[in-house]
PDB file of N, CA and C in Angstrom:
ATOM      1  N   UNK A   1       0.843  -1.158   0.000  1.00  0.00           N
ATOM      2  CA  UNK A   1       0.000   0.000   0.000  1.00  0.00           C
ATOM      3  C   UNK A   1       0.900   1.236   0.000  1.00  0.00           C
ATOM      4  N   UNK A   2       0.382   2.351  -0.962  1.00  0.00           N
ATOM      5  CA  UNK A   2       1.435   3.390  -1.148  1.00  0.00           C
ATOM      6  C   UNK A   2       1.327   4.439   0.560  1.00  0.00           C
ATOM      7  N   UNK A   3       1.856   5.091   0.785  1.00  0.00           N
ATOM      8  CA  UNK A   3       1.955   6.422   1.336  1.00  0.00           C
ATOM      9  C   UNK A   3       0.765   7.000   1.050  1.00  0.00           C
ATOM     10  N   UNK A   4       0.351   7.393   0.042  1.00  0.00           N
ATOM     11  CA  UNK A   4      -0.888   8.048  -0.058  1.00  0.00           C
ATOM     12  C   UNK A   4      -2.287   7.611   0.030  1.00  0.00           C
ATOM     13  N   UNK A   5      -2.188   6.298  -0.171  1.00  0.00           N
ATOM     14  CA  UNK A   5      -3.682   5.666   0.045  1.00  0.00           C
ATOM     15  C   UNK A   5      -3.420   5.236   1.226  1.00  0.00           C
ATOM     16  N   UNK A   6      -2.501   4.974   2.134  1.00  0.00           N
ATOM     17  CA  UNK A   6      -2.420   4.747   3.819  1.00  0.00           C
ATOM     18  C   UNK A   6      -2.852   6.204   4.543  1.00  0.00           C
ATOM     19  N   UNK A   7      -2.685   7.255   4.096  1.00  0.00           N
ATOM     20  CA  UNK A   7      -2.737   8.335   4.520  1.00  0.00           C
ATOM     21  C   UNK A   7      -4.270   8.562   4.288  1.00  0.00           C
ATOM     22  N   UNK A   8      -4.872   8.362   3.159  1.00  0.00           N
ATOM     23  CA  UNK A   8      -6.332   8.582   3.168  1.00  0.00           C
ATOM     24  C   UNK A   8      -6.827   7.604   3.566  1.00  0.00           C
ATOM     25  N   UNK A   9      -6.511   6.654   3.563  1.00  0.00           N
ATOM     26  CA  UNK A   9      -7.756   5.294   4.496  1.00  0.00           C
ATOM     27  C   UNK A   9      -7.732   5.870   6.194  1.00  0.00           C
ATOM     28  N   UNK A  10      -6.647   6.796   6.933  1.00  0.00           N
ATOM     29  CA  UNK A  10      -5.869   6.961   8.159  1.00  0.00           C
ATOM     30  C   UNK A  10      -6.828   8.553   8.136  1.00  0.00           C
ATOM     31  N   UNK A  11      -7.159   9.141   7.008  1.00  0.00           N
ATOM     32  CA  UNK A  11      -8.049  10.761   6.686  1.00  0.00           C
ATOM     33  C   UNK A  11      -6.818  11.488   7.641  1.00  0.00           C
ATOM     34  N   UNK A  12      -5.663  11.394   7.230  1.00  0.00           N
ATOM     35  CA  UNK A  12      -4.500  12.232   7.839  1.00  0.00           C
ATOM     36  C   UNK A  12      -3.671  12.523   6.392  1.00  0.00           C
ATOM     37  N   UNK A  13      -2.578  13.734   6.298  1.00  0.00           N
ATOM     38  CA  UNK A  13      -1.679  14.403   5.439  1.00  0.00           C
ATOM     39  C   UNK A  13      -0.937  13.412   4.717  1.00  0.00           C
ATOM     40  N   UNK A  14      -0.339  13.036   3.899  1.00  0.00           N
ATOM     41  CA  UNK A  14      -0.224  12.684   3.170  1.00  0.00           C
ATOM     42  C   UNK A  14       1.725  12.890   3.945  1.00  0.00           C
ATOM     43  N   UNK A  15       1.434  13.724   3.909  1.00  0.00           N
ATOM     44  CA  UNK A  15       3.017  14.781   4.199  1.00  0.00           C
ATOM     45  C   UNK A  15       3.588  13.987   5.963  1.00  0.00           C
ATOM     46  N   UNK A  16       2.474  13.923   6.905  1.00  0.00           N
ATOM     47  CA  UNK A  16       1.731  13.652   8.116  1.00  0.00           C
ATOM     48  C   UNK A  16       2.650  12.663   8.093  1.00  0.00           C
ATOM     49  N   UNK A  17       2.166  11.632   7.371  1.00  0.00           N
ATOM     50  CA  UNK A  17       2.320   9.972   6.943  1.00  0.00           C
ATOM     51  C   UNK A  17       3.265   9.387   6.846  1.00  0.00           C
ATOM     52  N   UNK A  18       4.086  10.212   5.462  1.00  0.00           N
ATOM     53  CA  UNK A  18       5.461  10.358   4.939  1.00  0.00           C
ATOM     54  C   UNK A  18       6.523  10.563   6.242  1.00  0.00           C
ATOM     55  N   UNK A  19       6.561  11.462   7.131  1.00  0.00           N
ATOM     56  CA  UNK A  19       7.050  11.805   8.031  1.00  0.00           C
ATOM     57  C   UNK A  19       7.340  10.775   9.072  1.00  0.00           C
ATOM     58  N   UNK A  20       6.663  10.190   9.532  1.00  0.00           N
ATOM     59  CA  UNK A  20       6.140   8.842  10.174  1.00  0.00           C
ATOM     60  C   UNK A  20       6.926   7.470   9.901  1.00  0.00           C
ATOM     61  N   UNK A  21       6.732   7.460   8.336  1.00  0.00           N
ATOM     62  CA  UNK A  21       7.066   6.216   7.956  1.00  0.00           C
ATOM     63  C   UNK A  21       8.626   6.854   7.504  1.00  0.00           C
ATOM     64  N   UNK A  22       9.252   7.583   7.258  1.00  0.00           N
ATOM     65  CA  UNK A  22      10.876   8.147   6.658  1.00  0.00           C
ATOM     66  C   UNK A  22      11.396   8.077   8.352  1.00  0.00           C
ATOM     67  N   UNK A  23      10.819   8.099   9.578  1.00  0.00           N
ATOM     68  CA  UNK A  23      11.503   8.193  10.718  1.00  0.00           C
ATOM     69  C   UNK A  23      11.955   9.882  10.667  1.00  0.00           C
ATOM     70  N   UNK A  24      11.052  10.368  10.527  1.00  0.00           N
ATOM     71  CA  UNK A  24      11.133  12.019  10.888  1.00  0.00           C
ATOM     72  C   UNK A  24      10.226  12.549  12.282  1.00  0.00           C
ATOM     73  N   UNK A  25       9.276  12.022  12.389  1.00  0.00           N
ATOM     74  CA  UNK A  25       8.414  12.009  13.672  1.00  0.00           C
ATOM     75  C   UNK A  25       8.212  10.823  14.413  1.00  0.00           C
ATOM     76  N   UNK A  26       7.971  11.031  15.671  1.00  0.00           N
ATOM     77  CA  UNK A  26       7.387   9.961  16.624  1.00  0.00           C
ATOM     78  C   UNK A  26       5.997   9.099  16.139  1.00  0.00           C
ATOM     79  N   UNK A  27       5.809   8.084  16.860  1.00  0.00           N
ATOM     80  CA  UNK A  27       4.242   7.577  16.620  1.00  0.00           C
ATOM     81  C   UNK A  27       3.854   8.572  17.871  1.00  0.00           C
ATOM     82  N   UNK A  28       2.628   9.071  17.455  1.00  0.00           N
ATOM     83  CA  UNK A  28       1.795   9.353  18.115  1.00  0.00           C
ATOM     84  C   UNK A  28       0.817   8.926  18.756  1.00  0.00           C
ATOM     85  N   UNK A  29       0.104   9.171  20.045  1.00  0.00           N
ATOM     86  CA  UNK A  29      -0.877   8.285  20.100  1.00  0.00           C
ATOM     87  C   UNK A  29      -2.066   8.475  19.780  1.00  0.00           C
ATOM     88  N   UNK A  30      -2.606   9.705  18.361  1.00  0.00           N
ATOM     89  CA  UNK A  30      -3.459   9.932  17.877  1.00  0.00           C
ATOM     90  C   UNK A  30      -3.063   8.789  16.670  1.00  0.00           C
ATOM     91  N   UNK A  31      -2.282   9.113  16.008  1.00  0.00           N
ATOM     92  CA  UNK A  31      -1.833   7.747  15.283  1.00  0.00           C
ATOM     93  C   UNK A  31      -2.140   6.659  15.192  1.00  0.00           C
ATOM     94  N   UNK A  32      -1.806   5.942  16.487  1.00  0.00           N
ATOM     95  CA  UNK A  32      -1.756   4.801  16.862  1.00  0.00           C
ATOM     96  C   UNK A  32      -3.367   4.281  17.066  1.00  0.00           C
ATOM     97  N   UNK A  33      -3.796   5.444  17.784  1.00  0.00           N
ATOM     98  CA  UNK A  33      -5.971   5.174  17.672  1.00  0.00           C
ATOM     99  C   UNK A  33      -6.058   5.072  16.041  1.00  0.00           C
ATOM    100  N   UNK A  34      -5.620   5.709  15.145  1.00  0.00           N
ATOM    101  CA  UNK A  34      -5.967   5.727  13.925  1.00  0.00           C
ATOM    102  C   UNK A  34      -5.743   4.181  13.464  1.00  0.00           C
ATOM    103  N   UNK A  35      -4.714   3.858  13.258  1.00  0.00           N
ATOM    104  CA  UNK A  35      -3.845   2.520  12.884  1.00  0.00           C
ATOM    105  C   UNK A  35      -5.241   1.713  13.490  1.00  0.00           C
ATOM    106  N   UNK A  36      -5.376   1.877  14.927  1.00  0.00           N
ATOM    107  CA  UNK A  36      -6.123   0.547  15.471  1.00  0.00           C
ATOM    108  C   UNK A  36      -7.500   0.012  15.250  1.00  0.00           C
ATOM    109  N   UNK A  37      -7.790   1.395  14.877  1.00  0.00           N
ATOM    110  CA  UNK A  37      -9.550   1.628  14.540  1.00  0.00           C
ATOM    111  C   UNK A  37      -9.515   1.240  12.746  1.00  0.00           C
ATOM    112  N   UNK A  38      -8.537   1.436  11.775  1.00  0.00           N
ATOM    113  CA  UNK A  38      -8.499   1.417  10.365  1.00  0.00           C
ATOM    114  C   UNK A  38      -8.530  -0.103  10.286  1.00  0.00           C
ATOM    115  N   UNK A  39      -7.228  -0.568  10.991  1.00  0.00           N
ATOM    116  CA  UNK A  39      -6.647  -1.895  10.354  1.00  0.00           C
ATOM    117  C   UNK A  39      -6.446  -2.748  11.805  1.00  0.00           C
ATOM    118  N   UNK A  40      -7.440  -2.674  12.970  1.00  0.00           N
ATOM    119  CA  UNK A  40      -7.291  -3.216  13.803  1.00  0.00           C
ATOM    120  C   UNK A  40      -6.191  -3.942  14.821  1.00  0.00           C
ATOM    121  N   UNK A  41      -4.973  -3.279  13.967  1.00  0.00           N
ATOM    122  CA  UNK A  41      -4.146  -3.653  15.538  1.00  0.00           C
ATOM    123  C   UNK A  41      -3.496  -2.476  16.728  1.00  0.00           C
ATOM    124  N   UNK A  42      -4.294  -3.366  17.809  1.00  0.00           N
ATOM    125  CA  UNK A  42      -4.002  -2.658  18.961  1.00  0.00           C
ATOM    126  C   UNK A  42      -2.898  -1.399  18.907  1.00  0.00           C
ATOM    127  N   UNK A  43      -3.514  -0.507  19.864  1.00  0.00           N
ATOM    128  CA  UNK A  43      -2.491   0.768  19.963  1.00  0.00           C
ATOM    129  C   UNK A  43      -1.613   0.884  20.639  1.00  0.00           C
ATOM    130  N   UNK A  44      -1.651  -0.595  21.584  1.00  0.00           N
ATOM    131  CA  UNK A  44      -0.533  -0.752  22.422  1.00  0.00           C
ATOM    132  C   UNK A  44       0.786  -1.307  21.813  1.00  0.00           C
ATOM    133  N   UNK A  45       1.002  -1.908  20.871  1.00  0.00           N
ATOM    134  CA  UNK A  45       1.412  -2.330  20.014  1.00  0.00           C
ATOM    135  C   UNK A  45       2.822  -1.627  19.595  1.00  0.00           C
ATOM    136  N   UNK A  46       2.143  -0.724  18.558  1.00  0.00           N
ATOM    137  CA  UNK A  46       3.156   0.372  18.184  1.00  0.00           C
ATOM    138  C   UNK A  46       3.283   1.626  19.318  1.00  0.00           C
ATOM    139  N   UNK A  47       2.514   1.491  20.265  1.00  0.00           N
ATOM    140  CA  UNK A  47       3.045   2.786  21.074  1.00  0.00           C
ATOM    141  C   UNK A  47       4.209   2.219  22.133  1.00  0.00           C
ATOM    142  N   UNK A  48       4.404   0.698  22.420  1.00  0.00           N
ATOM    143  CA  UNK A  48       5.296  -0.299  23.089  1.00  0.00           C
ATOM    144  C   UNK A  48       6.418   0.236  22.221  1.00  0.00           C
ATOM    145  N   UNK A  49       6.524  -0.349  20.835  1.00  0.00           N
ATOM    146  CA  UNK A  49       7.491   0.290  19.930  1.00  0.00           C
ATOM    147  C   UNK A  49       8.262   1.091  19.941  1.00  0.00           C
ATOM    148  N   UNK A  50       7.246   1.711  19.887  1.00  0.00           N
ATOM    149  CA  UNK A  50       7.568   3.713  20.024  1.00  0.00           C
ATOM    150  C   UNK A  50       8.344   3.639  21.271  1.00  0.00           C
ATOM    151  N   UNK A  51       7.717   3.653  22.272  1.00  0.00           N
ATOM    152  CA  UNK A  51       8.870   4.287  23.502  1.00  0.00           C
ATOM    153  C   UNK A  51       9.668   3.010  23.953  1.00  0.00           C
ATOM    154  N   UNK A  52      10.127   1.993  23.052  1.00  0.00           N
ATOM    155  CA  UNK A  52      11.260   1.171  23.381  1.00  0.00           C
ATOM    156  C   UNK A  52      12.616   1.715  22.394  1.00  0.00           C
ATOM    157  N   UNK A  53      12.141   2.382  21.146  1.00  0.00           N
ATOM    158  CA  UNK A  53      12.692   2.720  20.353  1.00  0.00           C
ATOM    159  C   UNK A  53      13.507   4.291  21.066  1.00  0.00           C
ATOM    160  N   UNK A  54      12.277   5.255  21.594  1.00  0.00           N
ATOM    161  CA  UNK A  54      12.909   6.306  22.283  1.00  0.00           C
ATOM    162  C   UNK A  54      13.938   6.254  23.106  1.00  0.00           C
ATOM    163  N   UNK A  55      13.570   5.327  23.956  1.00  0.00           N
ATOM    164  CA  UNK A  55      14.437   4.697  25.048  1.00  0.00           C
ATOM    165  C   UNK A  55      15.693   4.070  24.698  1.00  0.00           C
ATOM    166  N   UNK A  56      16.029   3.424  23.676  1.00  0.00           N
ATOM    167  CA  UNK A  56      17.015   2.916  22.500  1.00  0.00           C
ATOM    168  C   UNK A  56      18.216   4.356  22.282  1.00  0.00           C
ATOM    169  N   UNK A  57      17.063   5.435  21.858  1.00  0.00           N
ATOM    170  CA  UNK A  57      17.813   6.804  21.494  1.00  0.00           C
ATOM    171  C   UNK A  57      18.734   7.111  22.676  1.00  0.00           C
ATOM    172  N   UNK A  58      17.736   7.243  23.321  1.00  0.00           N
ATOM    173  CA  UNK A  58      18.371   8.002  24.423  1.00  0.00           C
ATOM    174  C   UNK A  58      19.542   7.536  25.159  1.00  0.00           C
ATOM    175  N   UNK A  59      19.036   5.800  25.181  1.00  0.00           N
ATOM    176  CA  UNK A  59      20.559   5.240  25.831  1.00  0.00           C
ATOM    177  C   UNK A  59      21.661   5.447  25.001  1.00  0.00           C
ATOM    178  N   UNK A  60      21.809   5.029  23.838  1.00  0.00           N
ATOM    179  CA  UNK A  60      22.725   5.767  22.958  1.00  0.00           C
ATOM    180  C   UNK A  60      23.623   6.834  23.372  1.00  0.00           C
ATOM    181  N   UNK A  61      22.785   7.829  23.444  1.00  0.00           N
ATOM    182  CA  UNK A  61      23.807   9.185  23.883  1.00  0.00           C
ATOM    183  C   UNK A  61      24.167   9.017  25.733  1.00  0.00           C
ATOM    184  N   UNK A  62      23.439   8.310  26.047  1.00  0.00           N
ATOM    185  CA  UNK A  62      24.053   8.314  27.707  1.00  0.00           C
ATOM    186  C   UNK A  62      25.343   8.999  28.148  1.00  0.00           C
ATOM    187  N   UNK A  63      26.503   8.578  27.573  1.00  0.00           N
ATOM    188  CA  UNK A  63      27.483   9.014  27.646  1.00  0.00           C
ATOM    189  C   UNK A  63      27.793  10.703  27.690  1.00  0.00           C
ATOM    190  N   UNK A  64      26.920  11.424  26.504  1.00  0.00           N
ATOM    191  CA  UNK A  64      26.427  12.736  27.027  1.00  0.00           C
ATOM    192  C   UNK A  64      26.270  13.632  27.846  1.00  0.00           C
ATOM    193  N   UNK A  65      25.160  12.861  28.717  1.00  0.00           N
ATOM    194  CA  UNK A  65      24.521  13.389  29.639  1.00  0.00           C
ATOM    195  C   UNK A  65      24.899  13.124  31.062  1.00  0.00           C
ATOM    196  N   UNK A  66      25.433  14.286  31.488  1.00  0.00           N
ATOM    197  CA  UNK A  66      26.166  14.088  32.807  1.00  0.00           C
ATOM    198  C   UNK A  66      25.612  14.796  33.804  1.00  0.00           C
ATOM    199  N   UNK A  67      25.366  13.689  34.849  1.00  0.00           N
ATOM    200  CA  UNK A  67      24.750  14.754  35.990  1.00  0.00           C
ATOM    201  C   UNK A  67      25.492  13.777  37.422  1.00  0.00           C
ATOM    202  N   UNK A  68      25.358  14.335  37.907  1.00  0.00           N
ATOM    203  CA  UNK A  68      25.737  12.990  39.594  1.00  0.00           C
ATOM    204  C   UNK A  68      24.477  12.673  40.330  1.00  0.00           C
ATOM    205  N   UNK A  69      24.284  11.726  40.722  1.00  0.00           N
ATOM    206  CA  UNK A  69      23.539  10.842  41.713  1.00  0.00           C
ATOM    207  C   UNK A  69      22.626  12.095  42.830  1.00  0.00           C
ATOM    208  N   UNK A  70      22.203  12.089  43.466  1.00  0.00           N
ATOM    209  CA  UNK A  70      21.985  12.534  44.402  1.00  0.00           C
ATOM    210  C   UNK A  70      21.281  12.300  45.706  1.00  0.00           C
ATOM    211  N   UNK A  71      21.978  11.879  46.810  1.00  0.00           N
ATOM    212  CA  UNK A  71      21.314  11.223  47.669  1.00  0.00           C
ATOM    213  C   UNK A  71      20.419  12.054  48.452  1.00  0.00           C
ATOM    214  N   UNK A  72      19.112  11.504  49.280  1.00  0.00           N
ATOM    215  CA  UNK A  72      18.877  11.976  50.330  1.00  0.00           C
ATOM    216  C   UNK A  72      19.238  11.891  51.858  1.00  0.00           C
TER     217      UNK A  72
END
């Protein structure tokens, strides 16, 4: 199925879509209701995805981000 007929079966941008699927934006979880209600799979699904993938990012740069511990 192209980009553009996923985007109109989804009644979202075309541009929206593209973005999505090139890995330029997050799933959303307006998205993800869309996906589940069109083509019936769960929104838990790809939103699991989604923030295992974020979480993926972020460990990545760990090394980065420096702060110290802080006890109480």
């Amino acid at each position: 199925m192209s980009v553009s007929a996923a985007a109109q079966i989804l009644g979202v941008r075309r541009a929206t879509l593209s973005d999505f699927v090139n890995g330029n934006t997050s799933l959303s979880p307006e998205m993800a209701l869309l996906v589940e209600k069109v083509f019936g799979l769960s929104m838990d699904i790809p939103l699991r995805v989604q923030a295992w993938h974020d979480a993926n990012q972020v460990r990545a740069r760990a090394d980065e981000i420096d702060v110290r511990r802080h006890y109480s």
